[in-house]
C-alpha atoms as a PDB file:
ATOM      1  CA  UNK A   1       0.000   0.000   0.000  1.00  0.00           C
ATOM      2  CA  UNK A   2       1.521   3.249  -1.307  1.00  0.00           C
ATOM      3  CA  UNK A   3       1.302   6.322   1.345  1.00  0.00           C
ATOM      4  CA  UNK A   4      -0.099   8.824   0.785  1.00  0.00           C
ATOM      5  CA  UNK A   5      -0.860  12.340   2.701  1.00  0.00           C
ATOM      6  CA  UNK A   6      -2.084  11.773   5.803  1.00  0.00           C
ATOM      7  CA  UNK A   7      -3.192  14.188   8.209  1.00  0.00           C
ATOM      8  CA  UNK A   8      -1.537  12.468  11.447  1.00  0.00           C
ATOM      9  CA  UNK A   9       0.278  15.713  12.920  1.00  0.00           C
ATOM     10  CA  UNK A  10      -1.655  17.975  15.763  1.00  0.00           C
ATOM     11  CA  UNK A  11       0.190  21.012  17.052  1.00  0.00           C
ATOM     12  CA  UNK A  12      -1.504  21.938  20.259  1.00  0.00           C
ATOM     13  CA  UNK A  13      -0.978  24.520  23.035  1.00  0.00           C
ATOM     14  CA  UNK A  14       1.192  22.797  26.156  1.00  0.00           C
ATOM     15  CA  UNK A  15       2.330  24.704  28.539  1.00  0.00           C
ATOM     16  CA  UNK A  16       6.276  24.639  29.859  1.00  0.00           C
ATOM     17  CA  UNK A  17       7.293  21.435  30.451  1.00  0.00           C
ATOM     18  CA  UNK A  18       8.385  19.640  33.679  1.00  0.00           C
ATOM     19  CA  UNK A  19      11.515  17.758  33.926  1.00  0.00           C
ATOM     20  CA  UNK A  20      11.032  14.476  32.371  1.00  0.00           C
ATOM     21  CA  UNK A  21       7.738  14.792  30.924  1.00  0.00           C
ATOM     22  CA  UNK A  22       7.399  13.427  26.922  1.00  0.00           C
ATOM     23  CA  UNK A  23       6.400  17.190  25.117  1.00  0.00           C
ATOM     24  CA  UNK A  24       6.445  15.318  21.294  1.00  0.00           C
ATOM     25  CA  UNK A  25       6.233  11.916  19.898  1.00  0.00           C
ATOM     26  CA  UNK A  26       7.167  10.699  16.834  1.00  0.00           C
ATOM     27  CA  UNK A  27       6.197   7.804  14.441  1.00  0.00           C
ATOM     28  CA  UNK A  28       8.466   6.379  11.259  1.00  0.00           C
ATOM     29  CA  UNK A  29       7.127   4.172   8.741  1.00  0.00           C
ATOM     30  CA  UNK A  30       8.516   2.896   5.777  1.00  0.00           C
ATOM     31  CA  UNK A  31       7.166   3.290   2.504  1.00  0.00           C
ATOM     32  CA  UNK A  32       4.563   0.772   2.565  1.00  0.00           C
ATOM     33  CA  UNK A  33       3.293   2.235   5.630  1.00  0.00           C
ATOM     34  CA  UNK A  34       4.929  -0.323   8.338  1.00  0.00           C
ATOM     35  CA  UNK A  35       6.122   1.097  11.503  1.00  0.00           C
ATOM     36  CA  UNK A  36      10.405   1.155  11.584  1.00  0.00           C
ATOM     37  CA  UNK A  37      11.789   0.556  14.865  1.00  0.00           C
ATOM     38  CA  UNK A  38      14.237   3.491  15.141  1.00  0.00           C
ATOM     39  CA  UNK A  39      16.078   2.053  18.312  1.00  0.00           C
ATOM     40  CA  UNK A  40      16.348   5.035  20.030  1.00  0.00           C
ATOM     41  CA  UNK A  41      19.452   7.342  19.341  1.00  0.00           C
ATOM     42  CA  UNK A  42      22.151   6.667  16.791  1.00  0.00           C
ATOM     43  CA  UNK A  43      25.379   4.703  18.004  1.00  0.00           C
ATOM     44  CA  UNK A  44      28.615   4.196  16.911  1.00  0.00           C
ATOM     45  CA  UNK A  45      27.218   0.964  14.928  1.00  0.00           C
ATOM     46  CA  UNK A  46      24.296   2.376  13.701  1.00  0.00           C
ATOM     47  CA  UNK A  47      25.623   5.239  11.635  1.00  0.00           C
ATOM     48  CA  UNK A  48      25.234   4.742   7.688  1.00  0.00           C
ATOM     49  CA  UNK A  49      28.720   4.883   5.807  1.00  0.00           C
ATOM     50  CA  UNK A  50      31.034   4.676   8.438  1.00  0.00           C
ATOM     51  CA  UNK A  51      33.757   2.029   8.142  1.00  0.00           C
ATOM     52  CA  UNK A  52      34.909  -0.267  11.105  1.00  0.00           C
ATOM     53  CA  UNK A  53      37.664   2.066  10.996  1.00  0.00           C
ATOM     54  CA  UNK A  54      35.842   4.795  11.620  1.00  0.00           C
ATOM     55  CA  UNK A  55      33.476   3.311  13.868  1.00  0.00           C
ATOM     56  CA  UNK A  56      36.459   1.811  15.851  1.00  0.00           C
ATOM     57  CA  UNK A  57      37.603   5.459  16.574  1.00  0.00           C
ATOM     58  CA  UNK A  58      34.588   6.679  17.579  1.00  0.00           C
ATOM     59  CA  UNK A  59      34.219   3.851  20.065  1.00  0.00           C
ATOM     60  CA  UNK A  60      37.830   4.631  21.753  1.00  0.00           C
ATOM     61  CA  UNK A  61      37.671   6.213  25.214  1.00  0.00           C
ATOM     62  CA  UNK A  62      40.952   7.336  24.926  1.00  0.00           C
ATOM     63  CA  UNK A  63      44.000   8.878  22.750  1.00  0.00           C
ATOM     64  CA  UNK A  64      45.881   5.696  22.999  1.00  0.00           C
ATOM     65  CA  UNK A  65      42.544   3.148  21.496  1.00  0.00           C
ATOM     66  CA  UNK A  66      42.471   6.108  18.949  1.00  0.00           C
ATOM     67  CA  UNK A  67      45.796   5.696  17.500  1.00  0.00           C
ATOM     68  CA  UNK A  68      45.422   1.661  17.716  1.00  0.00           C
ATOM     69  CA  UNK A  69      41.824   1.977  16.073  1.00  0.00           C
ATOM     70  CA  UNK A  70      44.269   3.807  13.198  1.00  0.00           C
ATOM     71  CA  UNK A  71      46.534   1.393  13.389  1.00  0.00           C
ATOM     72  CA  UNK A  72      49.390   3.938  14.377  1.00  0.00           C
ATOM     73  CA  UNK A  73      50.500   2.164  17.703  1.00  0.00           C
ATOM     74  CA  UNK A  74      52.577   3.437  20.013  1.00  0.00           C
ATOM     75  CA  UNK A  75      56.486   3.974  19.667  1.00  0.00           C
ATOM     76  CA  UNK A  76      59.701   3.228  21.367  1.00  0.00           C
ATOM     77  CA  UNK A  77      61.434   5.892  20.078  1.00  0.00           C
ATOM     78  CA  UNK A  78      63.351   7.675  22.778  1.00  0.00           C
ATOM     79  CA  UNK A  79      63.405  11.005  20.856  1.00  0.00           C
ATOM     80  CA  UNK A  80      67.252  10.745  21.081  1.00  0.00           C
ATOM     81  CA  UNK A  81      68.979  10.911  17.312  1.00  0.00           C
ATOM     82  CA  UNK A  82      71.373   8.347  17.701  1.00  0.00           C
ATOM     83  CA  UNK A  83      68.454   5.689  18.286  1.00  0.00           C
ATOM     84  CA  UNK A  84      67.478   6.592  14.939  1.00  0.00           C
ATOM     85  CA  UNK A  85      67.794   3.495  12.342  1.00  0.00           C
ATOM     86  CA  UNK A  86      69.087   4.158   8.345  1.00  0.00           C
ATOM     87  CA  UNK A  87      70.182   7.775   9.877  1.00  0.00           C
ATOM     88  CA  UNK A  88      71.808   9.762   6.806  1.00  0.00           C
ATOM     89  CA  UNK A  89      75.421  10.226   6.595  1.00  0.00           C
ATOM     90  CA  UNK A  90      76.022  14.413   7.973  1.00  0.00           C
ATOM     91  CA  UNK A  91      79.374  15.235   6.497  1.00  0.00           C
ATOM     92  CA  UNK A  92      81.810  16.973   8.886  1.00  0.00           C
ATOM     93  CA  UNK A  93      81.905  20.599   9.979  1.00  0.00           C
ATOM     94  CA  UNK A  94      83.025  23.073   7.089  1.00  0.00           C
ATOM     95  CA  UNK A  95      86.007  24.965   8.086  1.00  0.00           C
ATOM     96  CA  UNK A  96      86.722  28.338   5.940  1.00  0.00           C
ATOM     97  CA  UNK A  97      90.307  28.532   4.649  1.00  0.00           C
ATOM     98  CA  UNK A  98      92.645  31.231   5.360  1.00  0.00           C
ATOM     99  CA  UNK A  99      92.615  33.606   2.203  1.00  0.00           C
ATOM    100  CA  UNK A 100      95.897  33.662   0.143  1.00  0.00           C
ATOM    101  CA  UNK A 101      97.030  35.329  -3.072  1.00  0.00           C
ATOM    102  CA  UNK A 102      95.950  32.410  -5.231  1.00  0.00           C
ATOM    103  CA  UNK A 103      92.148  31.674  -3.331  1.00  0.00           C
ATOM    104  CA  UNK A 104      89.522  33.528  -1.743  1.00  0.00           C
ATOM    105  CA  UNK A 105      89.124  32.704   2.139  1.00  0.00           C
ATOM    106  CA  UNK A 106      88.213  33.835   5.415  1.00  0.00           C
ATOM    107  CA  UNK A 107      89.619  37.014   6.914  1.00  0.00           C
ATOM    108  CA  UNK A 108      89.720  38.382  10.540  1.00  0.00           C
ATOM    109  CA  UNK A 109      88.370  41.867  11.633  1.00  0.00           C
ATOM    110  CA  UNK A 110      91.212  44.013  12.004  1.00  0.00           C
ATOM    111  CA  UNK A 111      90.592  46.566  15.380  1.00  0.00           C
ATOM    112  CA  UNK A 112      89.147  50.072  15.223  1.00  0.00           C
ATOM    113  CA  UNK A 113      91.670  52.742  13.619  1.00  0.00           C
ATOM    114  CA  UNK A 114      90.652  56.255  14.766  1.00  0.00           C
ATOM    115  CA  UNK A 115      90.679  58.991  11.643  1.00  0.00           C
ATOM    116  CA  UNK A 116      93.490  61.345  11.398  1.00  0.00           C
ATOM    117  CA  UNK A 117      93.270  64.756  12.253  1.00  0.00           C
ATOM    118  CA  UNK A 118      92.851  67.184   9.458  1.00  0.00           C
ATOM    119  CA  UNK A 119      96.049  68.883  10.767  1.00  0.00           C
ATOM    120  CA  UNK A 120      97.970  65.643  10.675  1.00  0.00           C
ATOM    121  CA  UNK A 121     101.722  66.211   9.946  1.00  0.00           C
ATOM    122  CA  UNK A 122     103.882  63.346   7.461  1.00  0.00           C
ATOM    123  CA  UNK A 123     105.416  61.951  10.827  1.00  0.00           C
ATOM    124  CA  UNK A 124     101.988  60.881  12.610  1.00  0.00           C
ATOM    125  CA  UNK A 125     100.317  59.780   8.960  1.00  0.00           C
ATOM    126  CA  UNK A 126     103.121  57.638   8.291  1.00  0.00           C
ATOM    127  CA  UNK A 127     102.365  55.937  11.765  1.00  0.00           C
ATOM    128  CA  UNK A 128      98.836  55.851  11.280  1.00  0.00           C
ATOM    129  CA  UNK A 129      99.259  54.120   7.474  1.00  0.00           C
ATOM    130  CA  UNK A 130     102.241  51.683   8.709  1.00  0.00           C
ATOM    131  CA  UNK A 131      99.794  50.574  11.632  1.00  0.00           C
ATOM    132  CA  UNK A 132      96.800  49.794   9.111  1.00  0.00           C
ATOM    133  CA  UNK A 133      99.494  47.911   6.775  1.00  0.00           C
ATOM    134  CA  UNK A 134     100.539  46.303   9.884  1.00  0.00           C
ATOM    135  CA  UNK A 135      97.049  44.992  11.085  1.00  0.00           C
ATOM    136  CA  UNK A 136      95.590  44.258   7.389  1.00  0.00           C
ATOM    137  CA  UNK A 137      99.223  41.832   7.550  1.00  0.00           C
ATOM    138  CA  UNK A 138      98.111  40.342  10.948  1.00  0.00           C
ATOM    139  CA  UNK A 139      94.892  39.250   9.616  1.00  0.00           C
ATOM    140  CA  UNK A 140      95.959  37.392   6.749  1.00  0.00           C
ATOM    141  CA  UNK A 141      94.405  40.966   4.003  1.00  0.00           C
ATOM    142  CA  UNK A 142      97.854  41.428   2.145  1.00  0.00           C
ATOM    143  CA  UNK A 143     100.966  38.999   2.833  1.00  0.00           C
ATOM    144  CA  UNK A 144     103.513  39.796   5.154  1.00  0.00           C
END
């Protein structure tokens, strides 16, 4: 027997309800017009779609049944590299050469050198440009 429209729904007037009193009712029938047990709210096992997977993970009670529900386990892994397995080979620390004539390299900072004074004579800017030849020597600028 097909369904058809039916005029089984009643709003009335209630007034507010009391703690644990029924305020709606409802009925399901399938399309021949049987009643359909509904079994009261949905569960883990009732939902459409989901895969034992996913129904395993919504039936864990904890982070741990999560993860085994995923199939993700624990680990042993101390967090410590060197417990690592297949660990890949970390080549040794680069060290910059010195710079020479021939090759390009690392130099030093040489130390502050205070400007002349505008009234310098040739005896103190002869000291001042032997010290800077001096220090750019020291740290490996121009050879000695």
């Amino acid at each position: 027997m097909a369904m058809g429209l039916n005029k089984q729904i009643q709003f009335v007037r209630q007034p507010k309800p009391t703690d644990g009193e029924i305020i709606a009712q409802v009925a399901v029938f399938d399309g021949d017009g049987n009643p359909v047990d509904v079994g009261g709210a949905p569960t883990a096992d009732t939902l459409a779609g989901a895969t034992n997977t996913g129904k395993a993970v919504l039936k864990a009670t904890d982070a741990a049944g999560a993860r085994k529900a995923i199939g993700a386990g624990t680990s042993s892994f101390s967090g410590s590299y060197n417990d690592l397995s297949n660990k890949p080979t970390i080549p040794p620390a680069y060290t910059l050469p010195a710079a020479t004539a021939e090759a390009l390299g690392g130099v030093k900072k040489g130390a502050a050198i205070p400007d002349l004074a505008s009234g310098a004579d040739a005896a103190t800017i002869a000291t001042k440009v032997n010290s800077i030849l001096a220090q750019l020597r020291a740290i490996g600028v121009i050879a000695v």
